[in-house]
N, C-alpha and C. Protein backbone atom coordinates (compact mmCIF):
# COMPACT_ATOMS: atom_id res chain seq x y z
N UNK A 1 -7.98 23.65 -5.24
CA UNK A 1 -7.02 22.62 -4.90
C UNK A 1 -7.63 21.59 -3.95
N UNK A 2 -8.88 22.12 -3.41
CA UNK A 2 -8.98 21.04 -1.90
C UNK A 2 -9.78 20.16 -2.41
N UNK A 3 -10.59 20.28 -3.73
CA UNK A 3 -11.22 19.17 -4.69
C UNK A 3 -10.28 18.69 -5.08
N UNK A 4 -9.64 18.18 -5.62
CA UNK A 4 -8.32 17.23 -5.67
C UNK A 4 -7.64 16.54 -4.28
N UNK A 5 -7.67 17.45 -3.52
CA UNK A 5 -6.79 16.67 -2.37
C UNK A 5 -7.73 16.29 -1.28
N UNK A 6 -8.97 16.52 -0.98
CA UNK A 6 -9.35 15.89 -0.32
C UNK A 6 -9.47 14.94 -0.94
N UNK A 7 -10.37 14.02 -2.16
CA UNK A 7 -10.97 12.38 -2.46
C UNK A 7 -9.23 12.05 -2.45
N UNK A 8 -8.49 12.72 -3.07
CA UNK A 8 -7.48 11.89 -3.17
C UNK A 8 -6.74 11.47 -1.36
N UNK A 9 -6.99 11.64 -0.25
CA UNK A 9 -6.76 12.06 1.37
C UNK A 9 -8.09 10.94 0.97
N UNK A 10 -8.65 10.79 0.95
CA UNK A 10 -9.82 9.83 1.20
C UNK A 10 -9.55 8.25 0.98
N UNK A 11 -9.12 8.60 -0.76
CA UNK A 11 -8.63 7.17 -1.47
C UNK A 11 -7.58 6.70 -0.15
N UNK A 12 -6.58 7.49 0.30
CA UNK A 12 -5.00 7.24 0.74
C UNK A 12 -5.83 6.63 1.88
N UNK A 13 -7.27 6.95 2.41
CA UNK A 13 -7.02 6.14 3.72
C UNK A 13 -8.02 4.65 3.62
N UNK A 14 -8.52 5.00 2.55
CA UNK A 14 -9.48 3.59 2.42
C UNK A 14 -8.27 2.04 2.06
N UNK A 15 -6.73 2.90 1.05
CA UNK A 15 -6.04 1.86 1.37
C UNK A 15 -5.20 1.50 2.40
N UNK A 16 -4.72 2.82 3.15
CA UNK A 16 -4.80 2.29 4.66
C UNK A 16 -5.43 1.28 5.41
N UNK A 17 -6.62 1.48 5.12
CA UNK A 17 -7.78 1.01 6.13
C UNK A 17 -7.78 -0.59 4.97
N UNK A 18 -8.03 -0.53 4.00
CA UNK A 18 -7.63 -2.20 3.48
C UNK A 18 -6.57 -2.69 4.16
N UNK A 19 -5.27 -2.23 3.97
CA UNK A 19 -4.03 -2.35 4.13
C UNK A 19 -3.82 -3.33 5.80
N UNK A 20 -4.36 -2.62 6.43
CA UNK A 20 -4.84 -2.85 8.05
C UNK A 20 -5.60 -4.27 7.89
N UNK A 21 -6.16 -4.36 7.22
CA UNK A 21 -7.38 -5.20 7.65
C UNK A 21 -6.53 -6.61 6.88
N UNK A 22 -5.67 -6.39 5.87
CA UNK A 22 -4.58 -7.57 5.24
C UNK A 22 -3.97 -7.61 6.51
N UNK A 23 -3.34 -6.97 6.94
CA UNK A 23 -2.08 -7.29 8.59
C UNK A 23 -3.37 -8.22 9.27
N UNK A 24 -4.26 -7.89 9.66
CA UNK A 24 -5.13 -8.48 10.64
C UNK A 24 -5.43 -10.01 10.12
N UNK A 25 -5.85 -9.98 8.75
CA UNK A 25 -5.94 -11.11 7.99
C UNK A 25 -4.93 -12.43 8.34
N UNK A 26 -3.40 -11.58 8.06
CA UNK A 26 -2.64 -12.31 7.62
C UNK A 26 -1.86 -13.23 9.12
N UNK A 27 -2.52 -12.39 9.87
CA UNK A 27 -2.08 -12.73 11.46
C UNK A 27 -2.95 -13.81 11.99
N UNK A 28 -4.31 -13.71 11.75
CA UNK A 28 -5.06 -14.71 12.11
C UNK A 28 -5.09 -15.64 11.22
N UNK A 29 -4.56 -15.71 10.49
CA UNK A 29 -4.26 -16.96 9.18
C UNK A 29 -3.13 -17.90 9.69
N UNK A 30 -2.01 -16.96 9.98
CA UNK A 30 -0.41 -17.74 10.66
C UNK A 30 -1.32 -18.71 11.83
N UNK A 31 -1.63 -17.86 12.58
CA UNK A 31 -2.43 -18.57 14.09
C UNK A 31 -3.26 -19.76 13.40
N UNK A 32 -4.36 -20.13 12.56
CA UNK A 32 -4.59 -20.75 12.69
C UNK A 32 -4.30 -21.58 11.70
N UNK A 33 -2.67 -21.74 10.84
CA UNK A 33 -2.36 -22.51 10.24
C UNK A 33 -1.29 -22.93 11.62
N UNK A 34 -1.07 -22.30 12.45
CA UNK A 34 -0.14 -22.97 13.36
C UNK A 34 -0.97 -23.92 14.59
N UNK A 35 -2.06 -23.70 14.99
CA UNK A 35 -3.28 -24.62 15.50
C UNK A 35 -3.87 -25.94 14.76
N UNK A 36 -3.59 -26.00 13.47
CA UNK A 36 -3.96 -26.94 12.52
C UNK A 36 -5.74 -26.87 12.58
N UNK A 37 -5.92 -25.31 12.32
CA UNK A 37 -7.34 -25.35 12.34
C UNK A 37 -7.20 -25.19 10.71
N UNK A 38 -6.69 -24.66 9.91
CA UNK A 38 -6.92 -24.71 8.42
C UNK A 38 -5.84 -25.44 7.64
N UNK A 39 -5.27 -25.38 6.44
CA UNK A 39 -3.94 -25.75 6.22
C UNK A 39 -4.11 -25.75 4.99
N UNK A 40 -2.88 -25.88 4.03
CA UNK A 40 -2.91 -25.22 2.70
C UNK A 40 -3.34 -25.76 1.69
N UNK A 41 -3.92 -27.45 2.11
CA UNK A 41 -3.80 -28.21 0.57
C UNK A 41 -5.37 -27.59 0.46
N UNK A 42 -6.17 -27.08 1.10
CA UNK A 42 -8.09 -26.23 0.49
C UNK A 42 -7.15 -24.67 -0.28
N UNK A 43 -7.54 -24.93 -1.44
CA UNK A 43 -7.07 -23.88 -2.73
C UNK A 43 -7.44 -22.47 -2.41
N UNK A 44 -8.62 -22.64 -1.61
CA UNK A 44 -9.08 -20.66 -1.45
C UNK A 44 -8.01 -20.01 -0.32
N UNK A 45 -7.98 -21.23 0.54
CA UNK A 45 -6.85 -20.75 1.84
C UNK A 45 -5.73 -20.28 1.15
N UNK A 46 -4.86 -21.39 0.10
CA UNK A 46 -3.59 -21.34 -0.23
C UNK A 46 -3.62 -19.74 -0.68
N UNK A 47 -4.57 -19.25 -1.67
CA UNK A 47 -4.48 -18.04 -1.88
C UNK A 47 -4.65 -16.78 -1.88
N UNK A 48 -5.87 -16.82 -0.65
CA UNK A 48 -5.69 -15.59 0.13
C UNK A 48 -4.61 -15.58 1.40
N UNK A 49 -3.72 -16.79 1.26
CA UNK A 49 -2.11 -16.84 2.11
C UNK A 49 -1.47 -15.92 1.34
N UNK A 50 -1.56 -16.40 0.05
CA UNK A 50 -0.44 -16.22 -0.96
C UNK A 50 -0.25 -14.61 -1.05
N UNK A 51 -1.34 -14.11 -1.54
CA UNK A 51 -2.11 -12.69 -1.37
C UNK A 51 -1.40 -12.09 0.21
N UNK A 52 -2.19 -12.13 0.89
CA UNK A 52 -1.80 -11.83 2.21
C UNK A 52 -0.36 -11.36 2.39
N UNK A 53 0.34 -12.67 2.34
CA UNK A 53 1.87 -12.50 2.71
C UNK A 53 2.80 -11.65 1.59
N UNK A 54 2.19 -11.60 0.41
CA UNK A 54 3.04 -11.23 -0.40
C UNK A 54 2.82 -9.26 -0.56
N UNK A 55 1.75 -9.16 0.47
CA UNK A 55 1.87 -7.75 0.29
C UNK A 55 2.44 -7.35 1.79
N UNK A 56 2.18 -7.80 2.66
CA UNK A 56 2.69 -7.68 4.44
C UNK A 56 4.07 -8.06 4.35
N UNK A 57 4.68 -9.25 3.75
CA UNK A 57 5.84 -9.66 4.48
C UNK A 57 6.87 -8.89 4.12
N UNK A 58 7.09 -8.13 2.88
CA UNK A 58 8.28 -7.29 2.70
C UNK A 58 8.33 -6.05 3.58
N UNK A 59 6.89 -5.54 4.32
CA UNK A 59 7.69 -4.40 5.71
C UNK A 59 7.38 -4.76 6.81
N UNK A 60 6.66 -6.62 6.85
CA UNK A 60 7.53 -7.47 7.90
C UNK A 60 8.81 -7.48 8.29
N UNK A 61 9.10 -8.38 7.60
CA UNK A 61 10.77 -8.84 7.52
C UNK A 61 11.31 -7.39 7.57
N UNK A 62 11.45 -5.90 7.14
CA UNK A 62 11.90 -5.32 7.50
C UNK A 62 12.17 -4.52 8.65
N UNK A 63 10.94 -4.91 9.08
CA UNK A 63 10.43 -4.38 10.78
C UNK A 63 11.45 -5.67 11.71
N UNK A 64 11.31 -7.04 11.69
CA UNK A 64 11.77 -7.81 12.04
C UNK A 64 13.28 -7.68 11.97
N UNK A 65 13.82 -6.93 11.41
CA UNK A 65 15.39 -6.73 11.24
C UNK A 65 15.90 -5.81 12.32
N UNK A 66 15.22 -5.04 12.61
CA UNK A 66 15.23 -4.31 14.25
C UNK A 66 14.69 -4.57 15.43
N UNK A 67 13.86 -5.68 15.49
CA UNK A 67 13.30 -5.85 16.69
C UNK A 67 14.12 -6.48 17.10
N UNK A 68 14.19 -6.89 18.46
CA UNK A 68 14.89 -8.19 19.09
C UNK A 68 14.39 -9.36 19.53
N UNK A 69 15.31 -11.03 19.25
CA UNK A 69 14.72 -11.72 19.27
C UNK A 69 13.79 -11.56 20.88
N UNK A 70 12.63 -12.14 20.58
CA UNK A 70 11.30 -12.54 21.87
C UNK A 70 11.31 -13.97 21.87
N UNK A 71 11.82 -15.09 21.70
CA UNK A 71 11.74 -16.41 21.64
C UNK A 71 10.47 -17.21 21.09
N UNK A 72 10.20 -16.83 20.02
CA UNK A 72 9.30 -16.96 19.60
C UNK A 72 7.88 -15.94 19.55
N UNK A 73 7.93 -15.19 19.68
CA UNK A 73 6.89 -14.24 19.49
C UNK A 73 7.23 -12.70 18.73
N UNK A 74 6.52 -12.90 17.35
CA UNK A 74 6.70 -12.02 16.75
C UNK A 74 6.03 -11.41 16.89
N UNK A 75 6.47 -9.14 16.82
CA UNK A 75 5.82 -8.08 17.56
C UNK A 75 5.72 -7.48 16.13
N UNK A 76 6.47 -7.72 14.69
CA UNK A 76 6.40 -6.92 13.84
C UNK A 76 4.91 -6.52 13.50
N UNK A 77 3.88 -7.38 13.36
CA UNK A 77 2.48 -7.06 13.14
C UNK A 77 2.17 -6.36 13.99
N UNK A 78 2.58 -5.75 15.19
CA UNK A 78 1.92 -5.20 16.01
C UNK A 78 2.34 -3.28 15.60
N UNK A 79 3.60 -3.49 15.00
CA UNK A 79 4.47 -2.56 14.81
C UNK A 79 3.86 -1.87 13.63
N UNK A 80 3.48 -2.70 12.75
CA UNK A 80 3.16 -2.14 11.52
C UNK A 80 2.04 -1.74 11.54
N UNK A 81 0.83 -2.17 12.23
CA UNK A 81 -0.38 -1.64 12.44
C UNK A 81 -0.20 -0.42 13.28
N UNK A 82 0.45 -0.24 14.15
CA UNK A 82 1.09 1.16 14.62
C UNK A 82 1.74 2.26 13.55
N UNK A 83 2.48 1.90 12.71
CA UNK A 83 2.55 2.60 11.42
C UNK A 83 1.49 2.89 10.90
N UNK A 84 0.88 1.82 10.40
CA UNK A 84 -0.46 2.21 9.88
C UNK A 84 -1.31 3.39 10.24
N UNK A 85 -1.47 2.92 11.41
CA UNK A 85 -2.60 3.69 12.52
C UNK A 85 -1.69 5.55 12.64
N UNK A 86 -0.74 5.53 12.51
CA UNK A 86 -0.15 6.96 12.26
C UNK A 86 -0.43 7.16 11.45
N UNK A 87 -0.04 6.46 10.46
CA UNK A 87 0.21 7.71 8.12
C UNK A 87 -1.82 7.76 8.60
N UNK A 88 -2.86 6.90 8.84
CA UNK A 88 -4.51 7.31 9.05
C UNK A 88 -4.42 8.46 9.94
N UNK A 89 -3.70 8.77 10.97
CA UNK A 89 -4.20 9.79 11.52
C UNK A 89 -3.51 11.19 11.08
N UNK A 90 -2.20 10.95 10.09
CA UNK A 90 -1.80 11.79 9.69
C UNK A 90 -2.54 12.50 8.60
N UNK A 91 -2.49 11.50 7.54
CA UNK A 91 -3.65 11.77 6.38
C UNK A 91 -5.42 12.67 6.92
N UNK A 92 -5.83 11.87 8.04
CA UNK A 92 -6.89 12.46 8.63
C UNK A 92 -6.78 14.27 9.49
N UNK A 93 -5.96 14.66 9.93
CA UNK A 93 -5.25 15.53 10.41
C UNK A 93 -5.29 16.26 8.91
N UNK A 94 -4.57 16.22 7.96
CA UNK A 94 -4.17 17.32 6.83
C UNK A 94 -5.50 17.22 6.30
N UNK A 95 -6.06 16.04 5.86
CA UNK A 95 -7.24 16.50 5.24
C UNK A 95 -8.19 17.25 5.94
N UNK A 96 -8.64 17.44 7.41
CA UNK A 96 -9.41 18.05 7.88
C UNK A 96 -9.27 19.93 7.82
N UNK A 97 -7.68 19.89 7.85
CA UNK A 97 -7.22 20.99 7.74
C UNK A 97 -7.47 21.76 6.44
N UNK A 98 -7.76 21.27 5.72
CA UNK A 98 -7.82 21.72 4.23
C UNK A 98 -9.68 21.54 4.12
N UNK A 99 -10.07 21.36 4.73
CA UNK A 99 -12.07 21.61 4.81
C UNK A 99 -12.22 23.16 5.77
């Protein structure tokens, strides 16, 4: 059984670990479309935005439905990389257990 569940404990964290690195992406993208250091009409930007947001913002906005307003400063990215950073250490935890 532990040939099966470990690569598969492996796969689960490499998309974690992508997964993470889109939040990080998609955060320093907002920032510097809000600096007017990039902006959407250059085609590669528009669509690693497009990309980006369309896999983050649906457990954005759901994270954002419980936080409270900060007057402008959104904490959900901070929240979700904290999710993140658990299901990796959870996944890391069972798989070690099973070696």
């Amino acid at each position: 059984m532990d040939v099966v569940l470990v690569p598969l404990f492996q796969v689960l964290l490499a998309i974690l670990n992508i997964y993470e690195l889109i939040v990080v992406v998609t955060v320093v993208m907002s920032w510097l479309f809000h600096f007017n250091v990039i902006n959407y009409s250059n085609q590669f930007v528009r669509i690693v935005w497009d990309i980006c947001s369309k896999l983050t913002e649906p457990l954005l906005s759901r994270i954002r439905q419980f936080l409270p307003d900060m007057g402008g400063i959104d904490l959900s990215p901070i929240v979700l990389l904290l999710v993140v950073f658990f299901l990796q250490s959870v996944v890391q935890q069972l798989m070690f257990k099973l070696v």
